[in-house]
Protein backbone atom coordinates (compact mmCIF):
# COMPACT_ATOMS: atom_id res chain seq x y z
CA UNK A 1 0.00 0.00 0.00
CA UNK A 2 1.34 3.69 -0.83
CA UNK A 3 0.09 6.86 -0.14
CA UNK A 4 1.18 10.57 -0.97
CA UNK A 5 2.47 13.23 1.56
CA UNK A 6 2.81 16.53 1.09
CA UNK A 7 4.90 18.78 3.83
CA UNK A 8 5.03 22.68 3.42
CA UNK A 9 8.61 24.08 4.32
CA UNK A 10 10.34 27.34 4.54
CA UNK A 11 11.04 27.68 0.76
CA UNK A 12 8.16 25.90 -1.29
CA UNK A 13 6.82 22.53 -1.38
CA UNK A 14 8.56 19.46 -0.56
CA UNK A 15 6.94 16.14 -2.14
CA UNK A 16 7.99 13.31 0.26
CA UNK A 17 7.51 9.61 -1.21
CA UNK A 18 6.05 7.58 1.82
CA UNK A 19 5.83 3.22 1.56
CA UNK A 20 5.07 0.99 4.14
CA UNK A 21 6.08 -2.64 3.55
CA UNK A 22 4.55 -5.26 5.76
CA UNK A 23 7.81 -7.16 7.51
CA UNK A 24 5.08 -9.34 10.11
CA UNK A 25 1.80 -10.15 10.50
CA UNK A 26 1.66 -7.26 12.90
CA UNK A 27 5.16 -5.37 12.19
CA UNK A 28 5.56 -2.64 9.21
CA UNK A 29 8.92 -0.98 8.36
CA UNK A 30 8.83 2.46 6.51
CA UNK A 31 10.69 4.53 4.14
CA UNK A 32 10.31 8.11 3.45
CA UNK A 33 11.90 9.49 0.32
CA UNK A 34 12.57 12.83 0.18
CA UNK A 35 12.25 14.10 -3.94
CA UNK A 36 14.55 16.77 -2.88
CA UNK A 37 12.90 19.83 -5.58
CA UNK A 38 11.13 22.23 -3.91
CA UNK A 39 7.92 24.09 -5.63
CA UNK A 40 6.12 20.97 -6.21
CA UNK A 41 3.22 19.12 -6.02
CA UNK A 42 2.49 15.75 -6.24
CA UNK A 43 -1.06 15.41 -6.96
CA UNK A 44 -1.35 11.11 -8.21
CA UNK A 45 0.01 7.87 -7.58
CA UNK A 46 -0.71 4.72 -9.36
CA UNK A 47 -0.44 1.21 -8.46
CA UNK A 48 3.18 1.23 -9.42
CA UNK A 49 4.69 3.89 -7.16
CA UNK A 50 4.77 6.27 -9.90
CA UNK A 51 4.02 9.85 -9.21
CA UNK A 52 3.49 12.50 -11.07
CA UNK A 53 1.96 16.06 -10.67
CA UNK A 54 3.28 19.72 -11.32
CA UNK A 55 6.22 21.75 -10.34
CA UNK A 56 7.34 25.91 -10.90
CA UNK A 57 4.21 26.56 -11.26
CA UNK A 58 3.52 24.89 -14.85
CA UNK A 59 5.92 21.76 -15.46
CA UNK A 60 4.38 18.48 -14.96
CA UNK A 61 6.46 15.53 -13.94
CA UNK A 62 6.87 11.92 -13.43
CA UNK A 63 9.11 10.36 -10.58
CA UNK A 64 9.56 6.76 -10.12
CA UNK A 65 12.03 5.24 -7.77
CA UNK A 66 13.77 3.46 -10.98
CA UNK A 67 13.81 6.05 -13.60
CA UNK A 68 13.92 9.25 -11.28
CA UNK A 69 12.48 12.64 -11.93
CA UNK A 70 10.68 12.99 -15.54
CA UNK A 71 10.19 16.63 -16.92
CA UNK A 72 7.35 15.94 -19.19
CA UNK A 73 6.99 18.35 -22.75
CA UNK A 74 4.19 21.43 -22.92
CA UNK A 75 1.82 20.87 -25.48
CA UNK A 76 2.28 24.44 -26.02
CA UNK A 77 4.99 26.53 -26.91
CA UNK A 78 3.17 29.25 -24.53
CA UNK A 79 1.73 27.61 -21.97
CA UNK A 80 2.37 25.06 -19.32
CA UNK A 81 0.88 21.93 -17.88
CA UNK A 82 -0.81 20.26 -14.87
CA UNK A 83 -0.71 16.19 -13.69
CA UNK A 84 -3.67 14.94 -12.33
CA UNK A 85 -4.82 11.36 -13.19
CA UNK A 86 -1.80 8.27 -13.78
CA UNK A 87 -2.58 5.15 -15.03
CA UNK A 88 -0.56 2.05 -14.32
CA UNK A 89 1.23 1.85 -17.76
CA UNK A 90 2.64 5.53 -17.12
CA UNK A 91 -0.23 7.62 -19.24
CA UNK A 92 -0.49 10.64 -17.44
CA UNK A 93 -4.07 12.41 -18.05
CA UNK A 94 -4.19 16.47 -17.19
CA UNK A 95 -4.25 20.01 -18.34
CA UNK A 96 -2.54 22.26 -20.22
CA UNK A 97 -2.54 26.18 -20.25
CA UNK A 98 -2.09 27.88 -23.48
CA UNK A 99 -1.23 31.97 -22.91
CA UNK A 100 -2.10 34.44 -25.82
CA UNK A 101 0.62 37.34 -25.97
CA UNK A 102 -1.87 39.11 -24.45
CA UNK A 103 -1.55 37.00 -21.33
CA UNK A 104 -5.18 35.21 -21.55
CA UNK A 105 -4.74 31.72 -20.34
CA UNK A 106 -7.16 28.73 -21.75
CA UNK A 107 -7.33 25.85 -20.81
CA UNK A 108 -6.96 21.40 -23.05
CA UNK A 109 -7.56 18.05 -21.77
CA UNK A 110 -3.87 16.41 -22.29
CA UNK A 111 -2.53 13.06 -22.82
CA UNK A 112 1.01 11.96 -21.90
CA UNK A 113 2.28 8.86 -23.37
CA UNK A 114 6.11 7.34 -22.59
CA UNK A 115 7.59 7.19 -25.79
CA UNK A 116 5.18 9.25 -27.36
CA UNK A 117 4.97 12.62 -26.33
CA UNK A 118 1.80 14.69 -24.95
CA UNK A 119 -1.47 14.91 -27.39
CA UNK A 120 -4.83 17.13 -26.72
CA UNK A 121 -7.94 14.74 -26.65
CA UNK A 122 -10.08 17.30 -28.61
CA UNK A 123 -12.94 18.51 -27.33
CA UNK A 124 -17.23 18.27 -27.84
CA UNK A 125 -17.27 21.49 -29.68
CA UNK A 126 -14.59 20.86 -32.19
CA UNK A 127 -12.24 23.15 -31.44
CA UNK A 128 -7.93 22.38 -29.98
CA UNK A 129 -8.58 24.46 -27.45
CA UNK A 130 -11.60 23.62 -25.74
CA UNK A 131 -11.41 24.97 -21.86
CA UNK A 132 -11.02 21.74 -21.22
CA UNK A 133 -9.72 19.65 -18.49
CA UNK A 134 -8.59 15.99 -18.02
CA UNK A 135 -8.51 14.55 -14.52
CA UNK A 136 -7.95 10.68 -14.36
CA UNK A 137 -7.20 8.07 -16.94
CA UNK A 138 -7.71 4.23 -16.38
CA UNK A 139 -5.25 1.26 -18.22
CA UNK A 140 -6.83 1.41 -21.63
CA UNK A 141 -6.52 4.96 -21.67
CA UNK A 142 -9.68 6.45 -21.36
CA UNK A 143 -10.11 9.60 -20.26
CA UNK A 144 -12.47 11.66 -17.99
CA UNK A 145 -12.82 15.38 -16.87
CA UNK A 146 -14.67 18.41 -18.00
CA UNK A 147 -14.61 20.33 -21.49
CA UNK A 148 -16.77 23.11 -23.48
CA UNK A 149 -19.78 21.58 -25.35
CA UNK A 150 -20.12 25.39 -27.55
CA UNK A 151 -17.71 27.56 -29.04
CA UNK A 152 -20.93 30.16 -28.82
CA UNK A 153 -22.28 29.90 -25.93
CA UNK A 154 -20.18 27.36 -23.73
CA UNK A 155 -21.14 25.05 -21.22
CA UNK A 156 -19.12 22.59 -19.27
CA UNK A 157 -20.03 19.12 -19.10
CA UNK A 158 -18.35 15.44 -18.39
CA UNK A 159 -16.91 13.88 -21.19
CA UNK A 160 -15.35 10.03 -21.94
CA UNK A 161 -12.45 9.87 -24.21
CA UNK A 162 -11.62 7.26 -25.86
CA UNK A 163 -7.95 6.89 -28.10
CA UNK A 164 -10.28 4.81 -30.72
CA UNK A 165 -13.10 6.95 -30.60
CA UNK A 166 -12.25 9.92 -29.45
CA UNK A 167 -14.46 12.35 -27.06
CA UNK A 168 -18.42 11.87 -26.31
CA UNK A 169 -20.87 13.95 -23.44
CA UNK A 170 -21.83 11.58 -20.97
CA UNK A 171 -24.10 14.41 -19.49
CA UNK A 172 -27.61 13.86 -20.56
CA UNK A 173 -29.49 15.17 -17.19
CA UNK A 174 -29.77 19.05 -17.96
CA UNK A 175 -27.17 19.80 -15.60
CA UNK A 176 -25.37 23.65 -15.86
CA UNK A 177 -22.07 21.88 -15.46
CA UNK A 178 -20.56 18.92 -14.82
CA UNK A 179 -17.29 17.15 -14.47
CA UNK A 180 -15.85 13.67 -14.32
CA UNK A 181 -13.53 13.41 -11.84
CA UNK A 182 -12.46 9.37 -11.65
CA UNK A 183 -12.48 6.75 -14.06
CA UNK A 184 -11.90 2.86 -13.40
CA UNK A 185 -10.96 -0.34 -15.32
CA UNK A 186 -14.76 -0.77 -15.93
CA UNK A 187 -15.00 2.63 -17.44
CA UNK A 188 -17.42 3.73 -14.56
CA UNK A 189 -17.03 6.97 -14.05
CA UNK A 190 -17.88 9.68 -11.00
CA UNK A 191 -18.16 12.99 -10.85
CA UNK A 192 -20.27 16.06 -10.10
CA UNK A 193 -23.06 18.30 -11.64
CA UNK A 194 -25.23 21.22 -11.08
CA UNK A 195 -28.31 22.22 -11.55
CA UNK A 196 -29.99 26.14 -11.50
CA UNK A 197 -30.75 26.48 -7.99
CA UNK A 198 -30.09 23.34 -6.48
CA UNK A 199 -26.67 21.49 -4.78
CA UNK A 200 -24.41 19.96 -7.15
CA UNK A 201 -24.89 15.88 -6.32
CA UNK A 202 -22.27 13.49 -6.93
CA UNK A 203 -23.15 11.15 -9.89
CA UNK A 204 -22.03 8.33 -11.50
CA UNK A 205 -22.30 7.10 -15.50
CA UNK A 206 -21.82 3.89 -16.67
CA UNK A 207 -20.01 2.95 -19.88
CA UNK A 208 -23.22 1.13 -21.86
């Protein structure tokens, strides 16, 4: 079992890499591994020990205890990018920040792939950039998060990618927004929506 810990220090953010092994039936032994780069955030872990997240404020990363620290490309020459969902065969799902010379920032759902570089899923309204955000991505690479469904008149709503298929609205319940926040191996995915007026429930949708 892993988990994540982050410590704030004099100086930034120090990412610490916590294990616990079981030695016994009731005896653990534990190791603490300090990343030693301050400024960053480690924001997913997969079953692997891989982590990855973002660090100076617009680099994301992947560290694992065999290859080391990662610096992973922009998929903009302007811009910068986030970590947020890892998969167990190192795809790293997230969101990248393009900035017009005029220093507007918007907003793609990204793909990283070892070996292959980072690629924008599209989006429901056709356009490369599509507001759009990517937060978790399961073994066969699908994707789920939250992306524009109008260039016009936009609204936000939960979206499944898929690399065969590419990008479909899994909203179909009137919400205002909503966003996809985990995907599994089944392709079940959970989020949140809102409606005028109302609380914003936690939902689920179910790959058919």
């Amino acid at each position: 079992m892993f988990s994540l810990r982050k410590y704030r220090v004099i100086g930034g953010i120090c990412v610490f890499f916590f294990s616990n092994v079981c030695s016994s039936a009731h005896a653990f032994s534990y190791n603490v591994i300090d990343l030693g780069i301050d400024n960053i955030v480690g924001m997913t872990i997969n079953e692997k020990g891989q982590i990855a997240g973002n660090f100076n404020n617009g680099r994301a990363f992947i560290y694992s205890i065999e290859n080391g620290f990662t610096s992973l490309p922009t998929l903009f020459s302007r811009g910068s990018d986030r970590g947020e969902g890892l998969n167990n065969l190192g795809q790293l799902a997230g969101i990248s920040y393009k900035i017009s010379p005029s220093g507007v920032y918007s907003t793609s759902s990204a793909i990283y792939t070892p070996g292959s570089g980072v690629t924008n899923t599209g989006s429901l309204n056709g356009g490369i950039i599509n507001n759009g955000k990517a937060y978790d991505i399961n073994s066969s690479g699908y994707v789920t998060g939250i992306t524009a469904t109008n260039i016009i008149r936009p609204v936000a709503h939960a979206y499944l990618y898929k690399p065969e298929s590419g990008m479909i609205d899994i909203d179909n319940l009137g919400s205002v927004y909503s966003y996809g926040t985990s995907i599994n191996e089944l392709g079940q995915i959970t989020g949140t929506r809102g409606f005028p007026n109302s609380s914003t429930p936690g939902s689920i949708a179910e790959q058919l």
